[in-house]
C-alpha atoms as a PDB file:
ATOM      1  CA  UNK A   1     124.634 -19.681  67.152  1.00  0.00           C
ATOM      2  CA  UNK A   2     126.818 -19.232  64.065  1.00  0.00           C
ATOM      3  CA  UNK A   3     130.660 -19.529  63.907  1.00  0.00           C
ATOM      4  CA  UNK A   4     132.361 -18.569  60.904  1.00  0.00           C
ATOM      5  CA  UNK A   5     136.028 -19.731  59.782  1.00  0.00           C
ATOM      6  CA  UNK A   6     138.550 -18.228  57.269  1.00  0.00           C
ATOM      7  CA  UNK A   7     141.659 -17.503  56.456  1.00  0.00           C
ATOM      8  CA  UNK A   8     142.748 -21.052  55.904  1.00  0.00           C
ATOM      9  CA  UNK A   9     144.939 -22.209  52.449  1.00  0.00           C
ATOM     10  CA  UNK A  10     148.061 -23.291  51.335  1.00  0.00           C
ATOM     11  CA  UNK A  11     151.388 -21.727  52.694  1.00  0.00           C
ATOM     12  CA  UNK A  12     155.029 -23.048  52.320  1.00  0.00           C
ATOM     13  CA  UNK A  13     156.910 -24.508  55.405  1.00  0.00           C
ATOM     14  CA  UNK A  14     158.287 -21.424  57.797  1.00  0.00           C
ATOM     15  CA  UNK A  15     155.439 -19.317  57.025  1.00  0.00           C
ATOM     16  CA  UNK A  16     152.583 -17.859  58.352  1.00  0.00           C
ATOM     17  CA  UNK A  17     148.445 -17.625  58.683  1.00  0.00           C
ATOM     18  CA  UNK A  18     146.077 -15.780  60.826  1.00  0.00           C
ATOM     19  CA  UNK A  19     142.536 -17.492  60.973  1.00  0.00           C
ATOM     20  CA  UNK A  20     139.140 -15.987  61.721  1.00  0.00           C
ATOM     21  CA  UNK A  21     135.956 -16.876  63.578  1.00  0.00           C
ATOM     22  CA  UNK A  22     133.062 -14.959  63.552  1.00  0.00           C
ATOM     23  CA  UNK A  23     130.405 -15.186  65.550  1.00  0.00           C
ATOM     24  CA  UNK A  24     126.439 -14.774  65.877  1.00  0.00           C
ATOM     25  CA  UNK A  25     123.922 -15.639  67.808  1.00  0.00           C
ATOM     26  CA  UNK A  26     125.288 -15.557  71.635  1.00  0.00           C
ATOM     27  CA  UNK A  27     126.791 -13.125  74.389  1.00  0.00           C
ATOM     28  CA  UNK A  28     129.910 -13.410  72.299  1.00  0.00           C
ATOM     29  CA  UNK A  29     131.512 -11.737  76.046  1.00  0.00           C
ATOM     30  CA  UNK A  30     130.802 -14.843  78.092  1.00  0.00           C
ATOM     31  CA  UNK A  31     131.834 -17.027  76.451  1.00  0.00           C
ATOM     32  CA  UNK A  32     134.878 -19.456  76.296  1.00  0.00           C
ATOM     33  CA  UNK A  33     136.341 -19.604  72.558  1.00  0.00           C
ATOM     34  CA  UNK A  34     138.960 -22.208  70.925  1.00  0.00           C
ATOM     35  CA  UNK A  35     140.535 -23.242  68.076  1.00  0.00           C
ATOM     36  CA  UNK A  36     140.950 -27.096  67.079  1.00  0.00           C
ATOM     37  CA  UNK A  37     142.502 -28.724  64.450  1.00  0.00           C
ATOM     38  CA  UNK A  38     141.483 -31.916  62.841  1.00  0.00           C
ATOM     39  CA  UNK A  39     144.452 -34.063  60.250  1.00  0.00           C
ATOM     40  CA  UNK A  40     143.652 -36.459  58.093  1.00  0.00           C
ATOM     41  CA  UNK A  41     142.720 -40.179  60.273  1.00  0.00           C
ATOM     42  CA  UNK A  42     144.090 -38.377  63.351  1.00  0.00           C
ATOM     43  CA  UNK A  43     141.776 -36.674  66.440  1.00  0.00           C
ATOM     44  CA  UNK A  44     140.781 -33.582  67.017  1.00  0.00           C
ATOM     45  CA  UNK A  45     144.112 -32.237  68.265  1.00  0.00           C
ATOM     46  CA  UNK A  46     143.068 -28.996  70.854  1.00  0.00           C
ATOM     47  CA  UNK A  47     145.360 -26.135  69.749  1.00  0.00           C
ATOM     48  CA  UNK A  48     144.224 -23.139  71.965  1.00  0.00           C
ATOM     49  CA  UNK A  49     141.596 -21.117  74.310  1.00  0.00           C
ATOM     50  CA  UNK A  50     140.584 -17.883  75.320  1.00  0.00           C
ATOM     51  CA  UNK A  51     138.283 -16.506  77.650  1.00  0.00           C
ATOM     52  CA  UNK A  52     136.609 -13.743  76.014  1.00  0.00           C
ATOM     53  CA  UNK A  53     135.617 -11.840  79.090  1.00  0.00           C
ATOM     54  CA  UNK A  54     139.580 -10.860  80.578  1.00  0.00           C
ATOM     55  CA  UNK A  55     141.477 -12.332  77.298  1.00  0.00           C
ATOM     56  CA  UNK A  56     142.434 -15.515  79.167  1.00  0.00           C
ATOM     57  CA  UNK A  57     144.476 -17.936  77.365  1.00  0.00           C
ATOM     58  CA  UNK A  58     145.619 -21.251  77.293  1.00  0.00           C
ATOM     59  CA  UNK A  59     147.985 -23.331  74.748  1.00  0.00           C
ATOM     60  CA  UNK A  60     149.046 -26.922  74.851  1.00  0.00           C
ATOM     61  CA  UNK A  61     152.737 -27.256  75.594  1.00  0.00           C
ATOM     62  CA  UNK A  62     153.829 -28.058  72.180  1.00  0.00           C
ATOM     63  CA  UNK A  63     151.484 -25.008  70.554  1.00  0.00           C
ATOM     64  CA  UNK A  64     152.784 -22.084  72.735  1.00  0.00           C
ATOM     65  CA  UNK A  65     155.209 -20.003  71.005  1.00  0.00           C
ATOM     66  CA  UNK A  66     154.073 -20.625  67.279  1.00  0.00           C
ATOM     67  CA  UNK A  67     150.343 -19.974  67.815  1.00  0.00           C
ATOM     68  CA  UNK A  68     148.517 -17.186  69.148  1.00  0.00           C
ATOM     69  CA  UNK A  69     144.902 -16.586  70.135  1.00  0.00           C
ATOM     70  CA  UNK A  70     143.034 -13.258  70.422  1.00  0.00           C
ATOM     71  CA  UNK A  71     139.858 -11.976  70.017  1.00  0.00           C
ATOM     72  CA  UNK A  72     138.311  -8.447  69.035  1.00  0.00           C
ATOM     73  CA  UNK A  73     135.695  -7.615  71.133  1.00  0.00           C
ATOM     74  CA  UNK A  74     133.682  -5.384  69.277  1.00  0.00           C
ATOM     75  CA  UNK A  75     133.702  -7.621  66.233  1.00  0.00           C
ATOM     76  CA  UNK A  76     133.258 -10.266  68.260  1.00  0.00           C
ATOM     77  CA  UNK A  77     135.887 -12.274  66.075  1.00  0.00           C
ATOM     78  CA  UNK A  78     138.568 -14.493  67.580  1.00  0.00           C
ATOM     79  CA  UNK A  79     141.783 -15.161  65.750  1.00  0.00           C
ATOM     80  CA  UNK A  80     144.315 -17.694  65.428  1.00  0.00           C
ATOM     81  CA  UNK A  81     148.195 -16.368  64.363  1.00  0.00           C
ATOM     82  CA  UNK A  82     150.273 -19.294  63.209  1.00  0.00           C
ATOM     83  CA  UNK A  83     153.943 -18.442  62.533  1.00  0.00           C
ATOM     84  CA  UNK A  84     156.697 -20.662  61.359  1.00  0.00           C
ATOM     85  CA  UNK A  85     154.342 -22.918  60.083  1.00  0.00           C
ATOM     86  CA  UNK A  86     155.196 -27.167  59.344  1.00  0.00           C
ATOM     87  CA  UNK A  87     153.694 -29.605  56.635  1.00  0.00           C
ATOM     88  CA  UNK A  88     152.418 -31.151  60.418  1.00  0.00           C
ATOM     89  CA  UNK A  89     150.468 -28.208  61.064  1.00  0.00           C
ATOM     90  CA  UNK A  90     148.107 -29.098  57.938  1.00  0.00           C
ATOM     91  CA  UNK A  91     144.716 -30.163  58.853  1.00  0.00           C
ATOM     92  CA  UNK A  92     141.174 -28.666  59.324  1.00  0.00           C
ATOM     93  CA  UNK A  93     141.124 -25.445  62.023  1.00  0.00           C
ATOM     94  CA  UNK A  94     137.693 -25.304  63.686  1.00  0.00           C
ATOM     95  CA  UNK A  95     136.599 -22.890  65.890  1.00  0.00           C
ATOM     96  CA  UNK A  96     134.669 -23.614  68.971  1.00  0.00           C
ATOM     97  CA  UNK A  97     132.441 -21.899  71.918  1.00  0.00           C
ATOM     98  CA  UNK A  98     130.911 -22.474  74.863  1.00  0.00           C
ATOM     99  CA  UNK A  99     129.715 -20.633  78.677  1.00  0.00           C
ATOM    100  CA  UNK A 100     133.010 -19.301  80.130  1.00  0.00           C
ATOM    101  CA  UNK A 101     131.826 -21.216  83.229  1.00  0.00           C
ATOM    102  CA  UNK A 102     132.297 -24.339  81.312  1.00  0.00           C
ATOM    103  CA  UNK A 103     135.581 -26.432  82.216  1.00  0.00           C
ATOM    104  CA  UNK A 104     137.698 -28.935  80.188  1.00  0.00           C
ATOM    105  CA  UNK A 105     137.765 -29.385  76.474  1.00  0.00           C
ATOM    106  CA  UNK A 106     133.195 -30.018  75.691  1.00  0.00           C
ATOM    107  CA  UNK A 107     132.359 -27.209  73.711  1.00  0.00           C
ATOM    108  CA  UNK A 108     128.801 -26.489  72.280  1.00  0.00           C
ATOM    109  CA  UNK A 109     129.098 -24.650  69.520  1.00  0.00           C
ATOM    110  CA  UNK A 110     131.544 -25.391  65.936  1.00  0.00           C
ATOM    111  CA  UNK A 111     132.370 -24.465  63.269  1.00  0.00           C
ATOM    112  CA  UNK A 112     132.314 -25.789  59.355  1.00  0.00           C
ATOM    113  CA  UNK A 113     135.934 -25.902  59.285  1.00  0.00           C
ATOM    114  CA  UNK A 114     139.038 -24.090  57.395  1.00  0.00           C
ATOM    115  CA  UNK A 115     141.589 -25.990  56.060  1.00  0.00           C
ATOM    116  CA  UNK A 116     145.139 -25.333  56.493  1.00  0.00           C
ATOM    117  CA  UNK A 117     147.592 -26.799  54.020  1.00  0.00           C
ATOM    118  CA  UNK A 118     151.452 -26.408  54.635  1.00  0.00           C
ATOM    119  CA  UNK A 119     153.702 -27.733  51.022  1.00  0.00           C
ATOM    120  CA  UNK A 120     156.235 -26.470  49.583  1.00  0.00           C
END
């Protein structure tokens, strides 16, 4: 199982980034997929979900509106749109995976990491 982040860099307050995953290795349409994010001697904050199989989603309270999850079947890619963007967005963005018929926030699969930086 391979997931793949880009996208990440720097980008000044009130803008925006779209992040990629892309994946290998599984039945990319059973699957569960999230993004996490990951500041600097803070947790690993969950930021969103989608089931892959229906499009599914699911956002913490403070996340929905600003960030946006999707995925593209046949490239079997999810995505993360961030818009109006905050210098306490910045941290690392990891992608996640697991079985769709997984619950709660264990997930099986990460990966390496893109780092989001928001500075004027």
């Amino acid at each position: 199982v391979q997931l793949v982040e880009s996208g990440g860099g720097l980008v000044q307050p009130g803008g925006s980034l779209r992040l990629s995953c892309t994946t290998s290795g599984f039945t990319f349409s059973t699957y569960g997929m999230a993004w996490f994010r990951q500041a600097p001697g803070q947790e690993r904050e969950f930021v969103a979900q989608i089931i892959t199989n229906g499009g599914g989603t699911t956002y913490p309270d403070d996340k929905r509106g600003r960030f946006t999850i999707s995925r593209d079947m046949a490239k079997k890619t999810i995505y993360l749109q961030m818009n109006d963007l905050k210098p306490e967005d910045t941290a690392v963005y990891y992608c996640a995976g697991r079985p769709a018929w997984k619950s709660g926030r264990e997930y099986d699969y990460w990966g390496q990491g893109t780092q989001v930086t928001v500075s004027s």
